[in-house]
Protein backbone atom coordinates (compact mmCIF):
# COMPACT_ATOMS: atom_id res chain seq x y z
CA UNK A 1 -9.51 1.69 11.30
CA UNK A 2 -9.20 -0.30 14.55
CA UNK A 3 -6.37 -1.87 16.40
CA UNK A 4 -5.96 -4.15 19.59
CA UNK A 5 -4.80 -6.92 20.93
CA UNK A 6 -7.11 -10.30 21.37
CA UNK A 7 -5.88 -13.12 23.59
CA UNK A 8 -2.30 -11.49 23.25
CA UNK A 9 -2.17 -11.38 19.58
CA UNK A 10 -2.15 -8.05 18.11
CA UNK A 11 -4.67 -6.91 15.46
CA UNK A 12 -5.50 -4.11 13.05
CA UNK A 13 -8.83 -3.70 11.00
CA UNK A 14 -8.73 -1.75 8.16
CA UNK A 15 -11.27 -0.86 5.35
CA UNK A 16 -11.09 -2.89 3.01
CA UNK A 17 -10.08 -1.35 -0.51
CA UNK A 18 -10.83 -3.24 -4.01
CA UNK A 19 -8.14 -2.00 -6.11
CA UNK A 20 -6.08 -4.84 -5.37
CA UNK A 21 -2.05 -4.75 -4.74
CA UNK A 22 0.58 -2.58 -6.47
CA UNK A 23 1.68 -6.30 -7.25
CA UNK A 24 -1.33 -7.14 -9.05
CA UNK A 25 -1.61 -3.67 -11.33
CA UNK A 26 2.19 -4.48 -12.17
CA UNK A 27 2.20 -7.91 -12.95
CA UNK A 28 5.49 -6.92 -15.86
CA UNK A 29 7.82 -4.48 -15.99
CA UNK A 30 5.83 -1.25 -16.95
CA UNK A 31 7.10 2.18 -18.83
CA UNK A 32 9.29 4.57 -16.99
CA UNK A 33 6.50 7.56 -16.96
CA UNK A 34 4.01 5.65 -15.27
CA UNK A 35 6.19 3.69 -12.47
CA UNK A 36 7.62 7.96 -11.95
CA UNK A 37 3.64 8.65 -11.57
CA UNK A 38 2.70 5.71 -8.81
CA UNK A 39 5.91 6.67 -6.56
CA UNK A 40 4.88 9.85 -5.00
CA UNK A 41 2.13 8.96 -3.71
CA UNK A 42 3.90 5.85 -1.87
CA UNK A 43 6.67 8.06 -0.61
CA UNK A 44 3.79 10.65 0.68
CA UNK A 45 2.36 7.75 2.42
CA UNK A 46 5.35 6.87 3.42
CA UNK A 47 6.46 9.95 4.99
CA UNK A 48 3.10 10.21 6.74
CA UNK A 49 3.62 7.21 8.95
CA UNK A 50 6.73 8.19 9.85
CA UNK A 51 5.94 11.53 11.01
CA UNK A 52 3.25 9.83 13.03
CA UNK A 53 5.87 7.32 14.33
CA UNK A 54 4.61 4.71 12.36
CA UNK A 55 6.98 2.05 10.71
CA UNK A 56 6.52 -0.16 8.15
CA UNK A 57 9.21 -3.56 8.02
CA UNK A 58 7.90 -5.32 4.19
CA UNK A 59 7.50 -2.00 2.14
CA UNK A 60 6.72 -4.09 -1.54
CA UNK A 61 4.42 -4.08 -3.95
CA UNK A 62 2.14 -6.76 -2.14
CA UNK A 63 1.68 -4.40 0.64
CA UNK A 64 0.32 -1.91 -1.29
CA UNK A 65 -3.62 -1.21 -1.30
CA UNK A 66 -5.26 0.56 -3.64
CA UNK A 67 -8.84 2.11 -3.82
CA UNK A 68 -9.32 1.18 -7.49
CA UNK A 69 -7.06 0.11 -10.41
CA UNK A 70 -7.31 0.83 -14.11
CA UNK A 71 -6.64 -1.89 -16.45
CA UNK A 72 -3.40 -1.65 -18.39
CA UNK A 73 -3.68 -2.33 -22.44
């Protein structure tokens, strides 16, 4: 991961990650067990960045990478 600024615009590269959005797995509503199993790790993530002093201002599904995603039947 890099960050910067470039002719006084501010940038940041990240890896790029081919799961797609949270947005994109949901798509409909989905069943209470599973949406209970894909918020801890978004509230660990959370947590992180603010304990590095990190914040976030558009935490939605959009926003949210993932490394993979497993289709839904």
């Amino acid at each position: 991961m890099d960050y910067g600024e470039h002719e006084g615009k501010p940038y940041l590269v990240m890896e790029y990650l081919s799961g797609g959005t949270l947005k994109q797995k949901l798509g409909k509503p989905i069943p209470w067990d599973e949406a209970i199993s894909i918020l801890p790790p978004i509230a660990r993530a959370l947590d992180y960045a603010h304990r590095h002093n990190m914040i976030h201002r558009d935490v939605k599904p959009p926003t949210f990478l993932s490394l993979r995603m497993e289709s839904r039947c």
